[in-house]
Protein backbone atom coordinates (compact mmCIF):
# COMPACT_ATOMS: atom_id res chain seq x y z
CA UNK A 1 149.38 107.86 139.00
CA UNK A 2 147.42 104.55 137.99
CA UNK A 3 144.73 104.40 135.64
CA UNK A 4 141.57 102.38 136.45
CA UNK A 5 138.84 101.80 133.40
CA UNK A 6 135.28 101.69 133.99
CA UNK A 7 134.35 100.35 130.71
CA UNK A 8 130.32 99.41 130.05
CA UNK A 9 130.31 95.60 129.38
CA UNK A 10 127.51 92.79 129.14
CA UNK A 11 128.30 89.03 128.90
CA UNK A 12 126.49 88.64 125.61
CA UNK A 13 129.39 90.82 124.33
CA UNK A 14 132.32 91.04 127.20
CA UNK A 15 135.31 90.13 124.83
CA UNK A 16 134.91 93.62 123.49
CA UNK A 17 135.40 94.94 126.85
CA UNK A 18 138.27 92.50 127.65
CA UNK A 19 140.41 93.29 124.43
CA UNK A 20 140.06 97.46 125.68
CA UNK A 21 140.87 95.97 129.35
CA UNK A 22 144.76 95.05 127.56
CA UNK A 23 145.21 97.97 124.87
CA UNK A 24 145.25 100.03 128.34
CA UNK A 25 146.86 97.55 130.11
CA UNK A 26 149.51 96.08 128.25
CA UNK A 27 151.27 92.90 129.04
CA UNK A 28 153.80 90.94 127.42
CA UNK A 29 152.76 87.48 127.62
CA UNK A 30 155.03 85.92 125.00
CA UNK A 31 156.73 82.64 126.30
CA UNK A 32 155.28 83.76 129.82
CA UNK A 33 153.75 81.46 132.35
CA UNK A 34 150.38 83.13 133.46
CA UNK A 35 147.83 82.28 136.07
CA UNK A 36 144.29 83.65 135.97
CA UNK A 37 142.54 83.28 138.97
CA UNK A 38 138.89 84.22 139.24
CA UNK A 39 136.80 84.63 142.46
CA UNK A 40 135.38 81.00 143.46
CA UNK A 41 133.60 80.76 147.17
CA UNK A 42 132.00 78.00 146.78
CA UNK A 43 129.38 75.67 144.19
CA UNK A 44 126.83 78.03 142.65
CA UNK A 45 125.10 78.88 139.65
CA UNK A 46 126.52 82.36 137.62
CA UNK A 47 123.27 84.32 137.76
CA UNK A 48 123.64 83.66 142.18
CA UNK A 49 126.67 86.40 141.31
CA UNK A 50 128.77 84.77 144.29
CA UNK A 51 131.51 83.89 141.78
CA UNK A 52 133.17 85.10 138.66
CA UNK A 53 130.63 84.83 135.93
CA UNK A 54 132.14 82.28 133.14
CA UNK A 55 131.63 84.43 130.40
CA UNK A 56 134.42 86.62 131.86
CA UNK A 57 137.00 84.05 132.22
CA UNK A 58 136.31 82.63 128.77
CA UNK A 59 137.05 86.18 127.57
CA UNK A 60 140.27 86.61 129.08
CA UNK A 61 141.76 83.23 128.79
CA UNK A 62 140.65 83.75 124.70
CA UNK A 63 142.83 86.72 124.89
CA UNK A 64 145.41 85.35 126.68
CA UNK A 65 146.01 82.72 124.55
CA UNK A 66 146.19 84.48 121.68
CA UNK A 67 149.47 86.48 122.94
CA UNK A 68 151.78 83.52 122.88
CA UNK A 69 152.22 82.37 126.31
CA UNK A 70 154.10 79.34 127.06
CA UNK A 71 151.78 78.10 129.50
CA UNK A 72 147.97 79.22 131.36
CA UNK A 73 146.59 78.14 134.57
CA UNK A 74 143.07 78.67 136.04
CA UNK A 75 142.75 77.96 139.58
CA UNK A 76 141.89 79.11 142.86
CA UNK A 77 140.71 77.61 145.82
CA UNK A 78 137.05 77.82 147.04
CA UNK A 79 136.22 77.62 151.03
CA UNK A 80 137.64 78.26 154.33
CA UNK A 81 138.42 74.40 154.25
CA UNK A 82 138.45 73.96 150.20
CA UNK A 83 135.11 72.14 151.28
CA UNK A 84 133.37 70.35 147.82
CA UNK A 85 135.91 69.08 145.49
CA UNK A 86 137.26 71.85 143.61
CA UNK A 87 136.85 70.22 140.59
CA UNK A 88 132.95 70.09 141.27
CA UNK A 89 132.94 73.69 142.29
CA UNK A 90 134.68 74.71 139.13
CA UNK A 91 132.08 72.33 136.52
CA UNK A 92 129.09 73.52 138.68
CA UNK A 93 129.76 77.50 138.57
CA UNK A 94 130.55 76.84 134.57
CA UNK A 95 134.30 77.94 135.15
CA UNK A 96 136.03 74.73 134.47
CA UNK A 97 134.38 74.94 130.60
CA UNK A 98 135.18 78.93 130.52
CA UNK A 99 138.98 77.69 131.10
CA UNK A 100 139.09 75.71 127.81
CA UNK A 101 141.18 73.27 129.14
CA UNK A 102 143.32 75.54 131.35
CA UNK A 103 142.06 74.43 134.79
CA UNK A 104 143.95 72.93 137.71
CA UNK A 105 143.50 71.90 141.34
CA UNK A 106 145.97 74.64 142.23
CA UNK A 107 145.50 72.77 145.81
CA UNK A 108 147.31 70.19 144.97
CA UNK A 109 150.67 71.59 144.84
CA UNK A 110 151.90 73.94 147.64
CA UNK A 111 155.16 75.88 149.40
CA UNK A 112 155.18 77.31 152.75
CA UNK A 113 156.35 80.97 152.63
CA UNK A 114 157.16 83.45 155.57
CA UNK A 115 153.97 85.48 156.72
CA UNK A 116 153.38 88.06 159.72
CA UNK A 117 154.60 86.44 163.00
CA UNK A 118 151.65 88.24 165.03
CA UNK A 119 149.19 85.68 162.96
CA UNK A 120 151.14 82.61 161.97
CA UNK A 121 155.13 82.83 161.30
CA UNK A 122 154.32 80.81 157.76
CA UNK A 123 151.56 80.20 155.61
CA UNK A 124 151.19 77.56 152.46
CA UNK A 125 150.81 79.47 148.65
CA UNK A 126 149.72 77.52 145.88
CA UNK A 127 152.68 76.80 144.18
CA UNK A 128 151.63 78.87 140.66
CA UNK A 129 151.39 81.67 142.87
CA UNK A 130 155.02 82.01 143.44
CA UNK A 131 155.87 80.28 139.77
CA UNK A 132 153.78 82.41 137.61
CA UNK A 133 155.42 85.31 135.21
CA UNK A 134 151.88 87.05 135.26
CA UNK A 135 148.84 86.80 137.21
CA UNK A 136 145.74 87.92 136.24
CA UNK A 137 143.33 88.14 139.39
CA UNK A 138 139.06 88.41 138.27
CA UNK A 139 137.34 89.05 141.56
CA UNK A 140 133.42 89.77 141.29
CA UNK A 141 131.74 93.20 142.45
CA UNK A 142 130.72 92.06 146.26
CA UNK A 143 130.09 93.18 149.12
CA UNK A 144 131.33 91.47 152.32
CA UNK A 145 130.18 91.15 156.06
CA UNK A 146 133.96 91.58 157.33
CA UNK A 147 136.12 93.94 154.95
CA UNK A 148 132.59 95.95 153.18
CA UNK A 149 133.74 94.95 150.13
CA UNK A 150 135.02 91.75 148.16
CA UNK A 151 137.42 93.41 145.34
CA UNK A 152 140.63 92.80 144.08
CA UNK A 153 142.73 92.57 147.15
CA UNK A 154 140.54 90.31 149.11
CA UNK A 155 140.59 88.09 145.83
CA UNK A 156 144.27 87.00 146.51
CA UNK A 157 143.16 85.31 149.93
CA UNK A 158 142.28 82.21 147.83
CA UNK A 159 145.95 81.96 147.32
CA UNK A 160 146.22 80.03 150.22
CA UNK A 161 145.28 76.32 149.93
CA UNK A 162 143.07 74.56 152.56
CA UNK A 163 141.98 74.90 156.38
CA UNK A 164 144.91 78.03 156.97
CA UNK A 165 142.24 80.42 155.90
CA UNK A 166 139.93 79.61 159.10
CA UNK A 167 143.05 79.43 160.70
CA UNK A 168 144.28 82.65 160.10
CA UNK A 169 140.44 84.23 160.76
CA UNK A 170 140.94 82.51 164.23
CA UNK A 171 144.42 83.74 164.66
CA UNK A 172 143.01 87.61 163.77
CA UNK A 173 140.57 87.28 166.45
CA UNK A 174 138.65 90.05 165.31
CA UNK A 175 137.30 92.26 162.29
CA UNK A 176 139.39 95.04 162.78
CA UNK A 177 142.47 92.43 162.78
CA UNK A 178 141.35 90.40 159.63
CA UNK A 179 141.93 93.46 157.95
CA UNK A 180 145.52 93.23 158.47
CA UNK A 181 145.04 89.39 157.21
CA UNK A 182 143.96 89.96 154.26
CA UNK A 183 146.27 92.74 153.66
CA UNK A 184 149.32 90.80 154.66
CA UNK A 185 147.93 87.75 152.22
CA UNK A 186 147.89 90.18 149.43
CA UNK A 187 151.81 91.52 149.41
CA UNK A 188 152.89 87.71 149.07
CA UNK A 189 152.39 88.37 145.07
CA UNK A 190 150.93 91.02 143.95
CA UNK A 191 148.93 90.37 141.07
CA UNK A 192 149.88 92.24 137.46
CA UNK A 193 146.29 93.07 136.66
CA UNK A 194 143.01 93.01 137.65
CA UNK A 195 139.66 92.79 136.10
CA UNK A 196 136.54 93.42 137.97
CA UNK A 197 133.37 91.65 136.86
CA UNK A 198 130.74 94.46 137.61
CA UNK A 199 128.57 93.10 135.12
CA UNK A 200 126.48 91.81 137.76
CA UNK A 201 127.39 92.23 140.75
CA UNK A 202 126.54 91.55 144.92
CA UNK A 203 125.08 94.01 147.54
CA UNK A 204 123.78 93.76 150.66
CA UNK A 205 125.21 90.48 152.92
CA UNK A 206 127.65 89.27 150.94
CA UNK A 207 129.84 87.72 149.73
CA UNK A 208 126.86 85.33 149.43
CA UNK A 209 123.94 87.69 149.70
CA UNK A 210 120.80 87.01 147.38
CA UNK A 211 120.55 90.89 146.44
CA UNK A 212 121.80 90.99 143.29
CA UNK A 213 122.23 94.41 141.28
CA UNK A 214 122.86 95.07 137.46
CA UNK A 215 125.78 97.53 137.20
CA UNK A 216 126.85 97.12 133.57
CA UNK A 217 130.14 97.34 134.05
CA UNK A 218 133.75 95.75 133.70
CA UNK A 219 136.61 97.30 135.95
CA UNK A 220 140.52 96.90 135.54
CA UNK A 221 143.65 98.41 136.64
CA UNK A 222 147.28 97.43 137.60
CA UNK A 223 146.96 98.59 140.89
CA UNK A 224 144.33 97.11 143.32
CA UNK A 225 144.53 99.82 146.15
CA UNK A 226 143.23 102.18 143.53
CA UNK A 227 140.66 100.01 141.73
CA UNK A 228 139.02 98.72 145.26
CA UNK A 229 138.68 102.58 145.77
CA UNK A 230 136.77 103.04 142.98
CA UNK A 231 134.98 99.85 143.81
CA UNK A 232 133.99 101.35 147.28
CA UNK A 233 132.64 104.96 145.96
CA UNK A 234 130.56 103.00 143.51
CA UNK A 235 128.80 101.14 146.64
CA UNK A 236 128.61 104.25 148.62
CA UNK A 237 131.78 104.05 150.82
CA UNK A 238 134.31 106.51 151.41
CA UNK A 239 137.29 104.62 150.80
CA UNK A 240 139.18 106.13 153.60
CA UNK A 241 136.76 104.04 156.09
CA UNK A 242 137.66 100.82 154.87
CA UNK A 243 140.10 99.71 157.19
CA UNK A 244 142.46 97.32 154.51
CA UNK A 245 142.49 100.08 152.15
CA UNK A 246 144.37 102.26 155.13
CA UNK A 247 146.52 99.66 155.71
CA UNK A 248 147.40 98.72 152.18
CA UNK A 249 148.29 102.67 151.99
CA UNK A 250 150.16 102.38 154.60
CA UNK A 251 152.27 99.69 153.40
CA UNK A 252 153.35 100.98 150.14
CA UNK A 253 150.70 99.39 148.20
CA UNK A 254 148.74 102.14 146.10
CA UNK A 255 146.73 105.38 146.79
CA UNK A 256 142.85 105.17 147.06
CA UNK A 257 142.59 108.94 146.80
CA UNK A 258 140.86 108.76 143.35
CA UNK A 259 142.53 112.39 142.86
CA UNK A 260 145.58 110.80 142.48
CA UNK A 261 144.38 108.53 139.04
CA UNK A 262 143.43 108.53 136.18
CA UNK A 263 139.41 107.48 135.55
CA UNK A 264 138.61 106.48 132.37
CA UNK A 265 135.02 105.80 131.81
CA UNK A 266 132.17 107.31 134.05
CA UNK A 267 132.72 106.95 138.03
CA UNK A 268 129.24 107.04 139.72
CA UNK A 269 127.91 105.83 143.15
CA UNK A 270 125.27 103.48 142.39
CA UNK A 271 122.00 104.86 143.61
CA UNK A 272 120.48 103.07 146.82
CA UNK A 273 122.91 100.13 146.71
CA UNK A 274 123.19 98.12 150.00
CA UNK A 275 126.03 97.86 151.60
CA UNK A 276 126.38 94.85 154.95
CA UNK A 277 124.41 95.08 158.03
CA UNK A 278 126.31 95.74 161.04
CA UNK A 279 123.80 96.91 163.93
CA UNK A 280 120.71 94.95 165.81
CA UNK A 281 118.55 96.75 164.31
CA UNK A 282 119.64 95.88 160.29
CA UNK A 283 120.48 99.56 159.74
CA UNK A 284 122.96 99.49 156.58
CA UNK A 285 126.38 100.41 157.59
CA UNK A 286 126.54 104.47 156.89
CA UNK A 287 129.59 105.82 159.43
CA UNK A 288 133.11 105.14 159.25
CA UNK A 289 134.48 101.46 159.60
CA UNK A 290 135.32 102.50 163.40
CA UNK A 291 131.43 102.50 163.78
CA UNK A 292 131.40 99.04 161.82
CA UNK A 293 134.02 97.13 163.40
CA UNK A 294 132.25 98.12 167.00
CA UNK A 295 128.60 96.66 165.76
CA UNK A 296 130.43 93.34 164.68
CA UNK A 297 131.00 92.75 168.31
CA UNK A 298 127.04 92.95 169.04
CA UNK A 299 126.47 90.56 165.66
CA UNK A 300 125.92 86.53 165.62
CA UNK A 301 125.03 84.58 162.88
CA UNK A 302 121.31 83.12 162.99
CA UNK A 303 119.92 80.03 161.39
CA UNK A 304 116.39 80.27 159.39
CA UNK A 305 114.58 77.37 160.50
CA UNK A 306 112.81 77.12 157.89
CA UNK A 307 115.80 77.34 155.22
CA UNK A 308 118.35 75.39 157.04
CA UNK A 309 118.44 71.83 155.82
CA UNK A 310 120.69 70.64 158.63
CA UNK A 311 123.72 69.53 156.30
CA UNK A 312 125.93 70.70 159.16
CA UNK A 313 128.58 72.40 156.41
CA UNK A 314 128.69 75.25 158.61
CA UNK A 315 129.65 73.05 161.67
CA UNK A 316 132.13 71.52 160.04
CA UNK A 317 134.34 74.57 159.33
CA UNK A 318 133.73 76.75 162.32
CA UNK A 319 136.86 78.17 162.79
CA UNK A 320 136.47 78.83 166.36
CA UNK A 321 133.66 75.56 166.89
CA UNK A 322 131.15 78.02 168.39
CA UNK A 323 128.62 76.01 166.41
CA UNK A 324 126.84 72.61 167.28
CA UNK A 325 123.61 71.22 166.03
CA UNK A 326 120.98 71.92 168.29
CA UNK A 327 117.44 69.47 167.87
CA UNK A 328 117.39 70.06 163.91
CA UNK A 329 119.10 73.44 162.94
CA UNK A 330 122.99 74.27 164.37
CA UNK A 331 123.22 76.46 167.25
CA UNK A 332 125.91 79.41 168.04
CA UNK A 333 127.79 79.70 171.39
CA UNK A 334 127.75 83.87 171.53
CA UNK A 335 131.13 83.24 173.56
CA UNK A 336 132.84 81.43 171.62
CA UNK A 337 132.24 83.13 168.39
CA UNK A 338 134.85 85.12 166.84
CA UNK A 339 132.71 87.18 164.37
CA UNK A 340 134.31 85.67 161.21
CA UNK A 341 130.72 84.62 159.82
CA UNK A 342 132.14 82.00 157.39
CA UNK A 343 129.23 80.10 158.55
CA UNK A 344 127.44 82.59 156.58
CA UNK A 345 129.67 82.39 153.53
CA UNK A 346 129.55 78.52 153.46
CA UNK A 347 125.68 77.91 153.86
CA UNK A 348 124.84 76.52 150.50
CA UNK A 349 121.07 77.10 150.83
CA UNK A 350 121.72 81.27 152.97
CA UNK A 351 120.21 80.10 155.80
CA UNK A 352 122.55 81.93 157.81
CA UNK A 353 122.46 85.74 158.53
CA UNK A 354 123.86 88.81 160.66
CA UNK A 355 121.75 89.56 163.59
C-alpha cells in the first residue's frame, strides 16, 4: 500500500505544504547526492502553467538543503530537440533563480544505457540520472494530447538529453505505442519521490494548452503509478483507460486502483475540467483510451493564420518532417504525419491545434 497526499497549497505559502510533503515522506538526505528535476517544456512565463511554477522548486530545494546533502542538482531538459538554450529556458520560466544556485545543463553530460530493442536498442540518460542517491521529480498538473495526462511518469521523459526524444516518438509510430515509450523511459530510474504542483494547473490541449484551472493543491507520493491515478480521477479519467498506467501495472511498477492506498487529504474530480480533444468534431475525450487512440488517427495539427508568426520552430523538429512552410504559415503532409503533435507542444505563440 502507498500513500499519496493531497495537501491544499498556494504559492504565497507552499513551503508549508512542502515541509508536510517530507514528514510523510521521509528521506535521508545526509551526505546524499540529490537531483530535483522539475517539468520544463519549453520558455514560458509561470502563470502560462506549462512548467513547474518557481515557487515550488524554491520550496523544495530550501528543504533539501537544509537536510545535509553533499551535493543538489536542478536540471532537466526542455524540447523534443532541447531547442532554446536551456539556460534561457530555465532564467525565462524563473527556475534558474528558484534553484539558488543549484542549476545545471544536465545536457551537457550524458551515458548511453540499454533501452527496449523494439524502439531503439540504447538511449542517452543525463548522467545525474544514473549518479544521483535521490531524485526528486516536480511535474505540473497537465493534461496531454498523447498520454491524457502529463504527471509524474511522463516527467522522467526529460531524462533523455537532445533529438532521441523525437526519435523515439518516430520509432513508436503511434499513440498507442508511445505509451510503451514513455513507460519504458520511466523504469531507467525510478524517481524516490514525487511532488505534483496542482496549485495551478493545465486542462484542455495540453501540455501547452491556454486553459488554465485553479486546483489548490500540492500532490506527492513515492510511487508514481499510484499518484498519476489520483491525478487522472481528479481530471475525470478512469485510470484504468489510460493506456501507460496499464502498462506500468503490468510491469511491476505500482497499482492505480486507489483501493489499494492510502489518501490523505480530500480526493475529488474536479467539476467540468477538460480533458484533450480527440474527435473532428472537438468532443472532449469521454470513453476509454481504445476510443482515444482510434480518433488520433483522424487528428492533424492545424496552423492559425492569424497566430502563427512563421518562426518555423515547429519545422525544425518534426520528427517525421511532415511539415514545410507553405506561402507564410507551415503546412502538414496528412501522410506523413505520425500523430506525435510536438509541433503543438513547441509552438511558442499556440498557433498549433488538434483538428
Amino acid at each position: 500500500m502507498s500513500k499519496i497526499l493531497i495537501e491544499k497549497a498556494d504559492y504565497a505559502h507552499i513551503g508549508e505544504a512542502v515541509e508536510k510533503v517530507f514528514e510523510i515522506f521521509p528521506i535521508d538526505m545526509k551526505g546524499k547526492k540529490v537531483f530535483i528535476k522539475p517539468n520544463l517544456l519549453r520558455s514560458s512565463a509561470p502563470e502560462e502553467c506549462i512548467v513547474t511554477h518557481p515557487a515550488v522548486l524554491r520550496a523544495v530545494v530550501e528543504k533539501v538543503k537544509s537536510m545535509n546533502p553533499a551535493a543538489i542538482v536542478v536540471g532537466d531538459n526542455p524540447g523534443i530537440f532541447g531547442y532554446g538554450e536551456n539556460e534561457e529556458a530555465f532564467k525565462e520560466t524563473g527556475l534558474m533563480d528558484a534553484a539558488m544556485g543549484c542549476y545545471m545543463n544536465i545536457g551537457d553530460d550524458s551515458q548511453k544505457v540499454p533501452f527496449n530493442p523494439a524502439f531503439l536498442p540504447e538511449v542517452t540518460l543525463s548522467r545525474i540520472v544514473l549518479d544521483a542517491d535521490v531524485i526528486i521529480s516536480l511535474p505540473k498538473f497537465k493534461t496531454h494530447g498523447l498520454t491524457v495526462l502529463s504527471g509524474a511518469i511522463k516527467n522522467s521523459y526529460g531524462f533523455l538529453p537532445g533529438a532521441q526524444k523525437a526519435k523515439l516518438h518516430k520509432a513508436a509510430g503511434s499513440p498507442g505505442r508511445f505509451h510503451e515509450v514513455i513507460v519504458d523511459v520511466f523504469r531507467l530510474r525510478v524517481p524516490d519521490l514525487f511532488i505534483v504542483d496542482a496549485v495551478t494547473g493545465m486542462e484542455g490541449n495540453g501540455p501547452a494548452s491556454p486553459d488554465v484551472r485553479d486546483i489548490g493543491v500540492i500532490l506527492a507520493s513515492d510511487n508514481a503509478v499510484a499518484l498519476d491515478g489520483v491525478i487522472a480521477v481528479m481530471m475525470g479519467c478512469n485510470p484504468e483507460d489510460v493506456f501507460f498506467l496499464r502498462k506500468a501495472k503490468e510491469s511491476g511498477l505500482g497499482e492505480y486502483d486507489l483501493a489499494c492506498h492510502e489518501i490523505l487529504g480530500e480526493l475529488k474530480t474536479i467539476p467540468g475540467f477538460k480533458l484533450p480533444p480527440v474527435r473532428l468534431e472537438g468532443v472532449p475525450y469521454v470513453g476509454g483510451t481504445e476510443d482515444l487512440f482510434e480518433s488520433r488517427i483522424r487528428l492533424r495539427p492545424k496552423v492559425d493564420a492569424q497566430s502563427c508568426t512563421g518562426c518555423g520552430a515547429c519545422i525544425d523538429h518534426c520528427a517525421a518532417r511532415a511539415l514545410s512552410m507553405g506561402d507564410r504559415i507551415p503546412v502538414v503532409d496528412a501522410d506523413t504525419c505520425i500523430t506525435c503533435f510536438c509541433c503543438q507542444e513547441i509552438c511558442p505563440q499556440r498557433a498549433i491545434t488538434l483538428q
